[in-house]
N, C-alpha and C. Protein backbone atom coordinates (compact mmCIF):
# COMPACT_ATOMS: atom_id res chain seq x y z
N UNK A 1 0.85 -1.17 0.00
CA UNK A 1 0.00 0.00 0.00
C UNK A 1 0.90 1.24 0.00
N UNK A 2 0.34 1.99 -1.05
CA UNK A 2 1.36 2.93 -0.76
C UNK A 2 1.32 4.30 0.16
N UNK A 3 1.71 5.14 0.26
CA UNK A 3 1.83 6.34 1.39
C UNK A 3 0.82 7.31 1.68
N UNK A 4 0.17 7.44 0.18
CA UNK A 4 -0.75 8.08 -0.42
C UNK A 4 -2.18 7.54 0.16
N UNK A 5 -2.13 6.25 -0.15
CA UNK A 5 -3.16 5.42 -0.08
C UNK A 5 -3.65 5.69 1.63
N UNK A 6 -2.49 5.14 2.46
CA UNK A 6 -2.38 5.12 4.07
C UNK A 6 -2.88 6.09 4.39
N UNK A 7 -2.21 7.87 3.52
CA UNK A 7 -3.06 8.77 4.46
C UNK A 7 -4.45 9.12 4.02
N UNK A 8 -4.90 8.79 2.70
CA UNK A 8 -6.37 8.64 3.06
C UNK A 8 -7.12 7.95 3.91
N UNK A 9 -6.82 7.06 3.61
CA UNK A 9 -7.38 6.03 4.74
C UNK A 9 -7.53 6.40 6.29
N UNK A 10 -6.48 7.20 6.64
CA UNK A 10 -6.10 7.86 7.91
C UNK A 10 -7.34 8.88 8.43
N UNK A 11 -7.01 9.44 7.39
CA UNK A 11 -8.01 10.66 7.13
C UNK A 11 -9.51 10.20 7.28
N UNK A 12 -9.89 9.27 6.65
CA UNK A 12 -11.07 8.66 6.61
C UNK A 12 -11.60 8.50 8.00
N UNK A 13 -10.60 7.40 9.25
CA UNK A 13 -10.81 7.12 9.96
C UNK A 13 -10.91 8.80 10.54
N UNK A 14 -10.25 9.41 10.70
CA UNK A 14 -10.59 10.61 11.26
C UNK A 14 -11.67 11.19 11.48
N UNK A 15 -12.50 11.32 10.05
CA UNK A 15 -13.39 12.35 9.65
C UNK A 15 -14.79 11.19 9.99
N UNK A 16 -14.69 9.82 9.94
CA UNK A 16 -15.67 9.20 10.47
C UNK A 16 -16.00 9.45 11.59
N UNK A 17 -15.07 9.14 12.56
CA UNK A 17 -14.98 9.26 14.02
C UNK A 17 -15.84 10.48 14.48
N UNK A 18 -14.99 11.47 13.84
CA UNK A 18 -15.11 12.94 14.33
C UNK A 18 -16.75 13.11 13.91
N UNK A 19 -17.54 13.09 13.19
CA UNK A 19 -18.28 12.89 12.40
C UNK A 19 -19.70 12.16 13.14
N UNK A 20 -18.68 10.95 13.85
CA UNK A 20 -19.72 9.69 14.30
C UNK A 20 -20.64 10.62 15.48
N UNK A 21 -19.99 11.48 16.19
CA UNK A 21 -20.69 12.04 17.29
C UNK A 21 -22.20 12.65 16.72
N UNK A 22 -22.17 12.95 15.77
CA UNK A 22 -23.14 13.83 15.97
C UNK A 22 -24.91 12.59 16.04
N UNK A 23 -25.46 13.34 17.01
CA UNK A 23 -26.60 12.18 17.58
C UNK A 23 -27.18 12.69 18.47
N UNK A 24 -28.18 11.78 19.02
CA UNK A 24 -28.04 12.12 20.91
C UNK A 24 -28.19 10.31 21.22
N UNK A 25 -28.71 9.44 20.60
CA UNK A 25 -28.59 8.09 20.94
C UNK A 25 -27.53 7.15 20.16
N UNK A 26 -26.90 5.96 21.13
CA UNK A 26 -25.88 5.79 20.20
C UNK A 26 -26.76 5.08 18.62
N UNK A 27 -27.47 4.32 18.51
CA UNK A 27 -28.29 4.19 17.34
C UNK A 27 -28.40 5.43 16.50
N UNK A 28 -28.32 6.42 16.61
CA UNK A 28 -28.76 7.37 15.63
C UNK A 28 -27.35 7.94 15.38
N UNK A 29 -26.14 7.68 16.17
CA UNK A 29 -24.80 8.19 15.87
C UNK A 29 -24.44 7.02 14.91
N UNK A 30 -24.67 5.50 15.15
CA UNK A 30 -24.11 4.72 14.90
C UNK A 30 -24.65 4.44 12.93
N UNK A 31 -25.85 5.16 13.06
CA UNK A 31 -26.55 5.70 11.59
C UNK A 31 -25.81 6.42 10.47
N UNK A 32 -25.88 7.07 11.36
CA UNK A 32 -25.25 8.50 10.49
C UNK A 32 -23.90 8.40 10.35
N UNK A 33 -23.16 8.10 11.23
CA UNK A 33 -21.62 7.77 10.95
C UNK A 33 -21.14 6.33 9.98
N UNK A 34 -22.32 5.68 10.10
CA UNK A 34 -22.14 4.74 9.17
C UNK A 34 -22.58 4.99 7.65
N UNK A 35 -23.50 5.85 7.49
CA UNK A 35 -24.05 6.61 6.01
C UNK A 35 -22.84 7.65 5.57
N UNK A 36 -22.10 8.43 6.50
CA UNK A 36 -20.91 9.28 6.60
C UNK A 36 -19.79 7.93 5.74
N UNK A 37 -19.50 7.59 6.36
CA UNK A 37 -17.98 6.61 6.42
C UNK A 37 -18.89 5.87 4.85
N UNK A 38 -19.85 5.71 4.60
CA UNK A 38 -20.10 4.43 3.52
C UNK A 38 -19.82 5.61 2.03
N UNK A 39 -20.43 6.65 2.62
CA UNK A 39 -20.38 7.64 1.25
C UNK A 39 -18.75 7.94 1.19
N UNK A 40 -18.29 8.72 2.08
CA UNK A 40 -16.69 8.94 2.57
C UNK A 40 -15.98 7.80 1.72
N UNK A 41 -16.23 6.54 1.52
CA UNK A 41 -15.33 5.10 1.73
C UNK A 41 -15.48 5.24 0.13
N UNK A 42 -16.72 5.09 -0.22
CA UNK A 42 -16.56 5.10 -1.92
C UNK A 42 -16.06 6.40 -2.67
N UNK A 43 -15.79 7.24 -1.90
CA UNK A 43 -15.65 8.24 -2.74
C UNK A 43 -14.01 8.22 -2.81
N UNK A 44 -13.34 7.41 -1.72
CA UNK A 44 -11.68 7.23 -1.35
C UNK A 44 -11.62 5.89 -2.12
N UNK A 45 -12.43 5.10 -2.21
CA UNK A 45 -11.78 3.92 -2.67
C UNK A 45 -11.91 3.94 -4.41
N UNK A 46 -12.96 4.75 -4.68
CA UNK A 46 -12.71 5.05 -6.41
C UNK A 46 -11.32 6.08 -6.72
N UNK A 47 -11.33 7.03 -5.84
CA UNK A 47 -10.36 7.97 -5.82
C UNK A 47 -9.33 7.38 -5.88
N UNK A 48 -8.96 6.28 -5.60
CA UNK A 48 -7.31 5.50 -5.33
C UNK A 48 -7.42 4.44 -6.23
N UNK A 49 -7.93 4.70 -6.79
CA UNK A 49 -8.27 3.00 -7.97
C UNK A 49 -8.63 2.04 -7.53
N UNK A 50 -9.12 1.93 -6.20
CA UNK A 50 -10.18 0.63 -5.75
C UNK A 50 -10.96 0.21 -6.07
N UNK A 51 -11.81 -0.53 -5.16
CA UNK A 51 -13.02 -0.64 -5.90
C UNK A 51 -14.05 0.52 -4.89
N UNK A 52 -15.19 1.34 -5.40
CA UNK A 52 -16.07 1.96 -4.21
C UNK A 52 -16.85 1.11 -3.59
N UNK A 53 -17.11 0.02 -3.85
CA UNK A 53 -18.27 -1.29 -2.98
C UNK A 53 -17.14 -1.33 -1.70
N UNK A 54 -16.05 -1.79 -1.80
CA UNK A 54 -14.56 -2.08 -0.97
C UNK A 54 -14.77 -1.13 -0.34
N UNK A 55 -14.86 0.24 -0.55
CA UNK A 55 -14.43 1.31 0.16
C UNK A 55 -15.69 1.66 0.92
N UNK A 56 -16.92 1.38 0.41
CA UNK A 56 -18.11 2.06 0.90
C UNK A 56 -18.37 0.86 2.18
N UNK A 57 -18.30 -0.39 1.98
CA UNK A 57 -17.94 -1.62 3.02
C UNK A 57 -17.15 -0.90 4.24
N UNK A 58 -15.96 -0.69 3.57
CA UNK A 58 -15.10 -0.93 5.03
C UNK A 58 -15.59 0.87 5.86
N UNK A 59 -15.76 1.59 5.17
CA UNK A 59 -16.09 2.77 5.77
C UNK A 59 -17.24 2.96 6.00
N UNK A 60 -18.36 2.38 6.00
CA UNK A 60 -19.71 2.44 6.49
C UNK A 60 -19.20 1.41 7.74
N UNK A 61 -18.73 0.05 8.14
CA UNK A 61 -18.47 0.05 9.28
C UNK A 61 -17.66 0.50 10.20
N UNK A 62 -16.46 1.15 9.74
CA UNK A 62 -15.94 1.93 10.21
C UNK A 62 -16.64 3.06 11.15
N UNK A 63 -17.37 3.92 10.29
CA UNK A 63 -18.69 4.81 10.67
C UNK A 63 -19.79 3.96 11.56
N UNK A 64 -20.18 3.21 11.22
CA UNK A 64 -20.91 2.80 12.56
C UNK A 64 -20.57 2.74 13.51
N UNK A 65 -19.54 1.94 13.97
CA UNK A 65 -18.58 1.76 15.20
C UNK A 65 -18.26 2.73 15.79
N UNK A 66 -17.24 3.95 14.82
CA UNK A 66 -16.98 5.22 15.43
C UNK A 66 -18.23 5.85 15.87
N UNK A 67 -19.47 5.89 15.41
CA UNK A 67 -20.52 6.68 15.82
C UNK A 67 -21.02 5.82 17.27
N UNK A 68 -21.31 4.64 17.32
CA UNK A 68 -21.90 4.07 18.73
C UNK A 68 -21.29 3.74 19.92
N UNK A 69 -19.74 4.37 19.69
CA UNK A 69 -18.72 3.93 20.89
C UNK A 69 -18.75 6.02 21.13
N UNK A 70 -19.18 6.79 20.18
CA UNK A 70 -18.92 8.07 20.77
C UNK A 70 -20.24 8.42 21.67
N UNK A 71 -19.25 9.66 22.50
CA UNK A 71 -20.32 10.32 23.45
C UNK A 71 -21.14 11.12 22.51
N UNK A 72 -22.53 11.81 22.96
CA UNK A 72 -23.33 12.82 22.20
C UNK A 72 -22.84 13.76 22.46
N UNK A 73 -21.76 14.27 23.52
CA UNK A 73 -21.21 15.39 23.77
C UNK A 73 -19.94 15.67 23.28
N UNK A 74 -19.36 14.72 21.95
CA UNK A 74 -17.97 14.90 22.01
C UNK A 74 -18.30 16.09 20.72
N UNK A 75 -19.37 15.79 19.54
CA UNK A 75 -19.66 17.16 18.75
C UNK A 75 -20.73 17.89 19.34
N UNK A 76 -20.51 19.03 19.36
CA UNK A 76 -22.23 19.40 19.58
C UNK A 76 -22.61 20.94 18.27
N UNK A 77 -22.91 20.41 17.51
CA UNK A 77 -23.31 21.60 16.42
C UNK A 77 -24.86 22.32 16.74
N UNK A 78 -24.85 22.13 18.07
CA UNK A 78 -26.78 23.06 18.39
C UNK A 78 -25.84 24.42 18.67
N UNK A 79 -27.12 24.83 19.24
CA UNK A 79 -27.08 26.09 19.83
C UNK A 79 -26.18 26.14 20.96
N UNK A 80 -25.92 27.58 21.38
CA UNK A 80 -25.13 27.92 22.48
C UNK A 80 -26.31 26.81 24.24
């Protein structure tokens, strides 16, 4: 794999994670971070000459996971 490849991938895991919070139940984080990471995954795994099924796979669970292990307080995009 090459260097290129790694830091997308990196990145991915990042922006899932970061991403996964937004919710207030873990089911509805574990949703959305998994719809996040599945769209995210194909759009990196066509981007690198993969396949996007491969990429939309491993980053929709990726995104789930990151979303149902986060707190509802780690994003909070409401109001003050």
């Amino acid at each position: 794999m090459t260097i290129r490849k790694q830091v997308l991938i990196a990145g991915l895991f990042g922006v899932v994670l970061g991403l996964g919070g937004c919710g207030y139940s873990p089911g509805s984080r574990a949703l959305s971070g998994g719809a996040i990471g599945a769209g995210t995954g194909a759009i990196l795994g066509a981007a690198t000459g993969g396949s996007p099924a491969t990429g939309a796979l491993i980053g929709g669970a990726v995104g789930a996971v990151g979303g149902a292990v986060t707190s509802p307080n780690t994003i909070n995009l409401g109001g003050r």
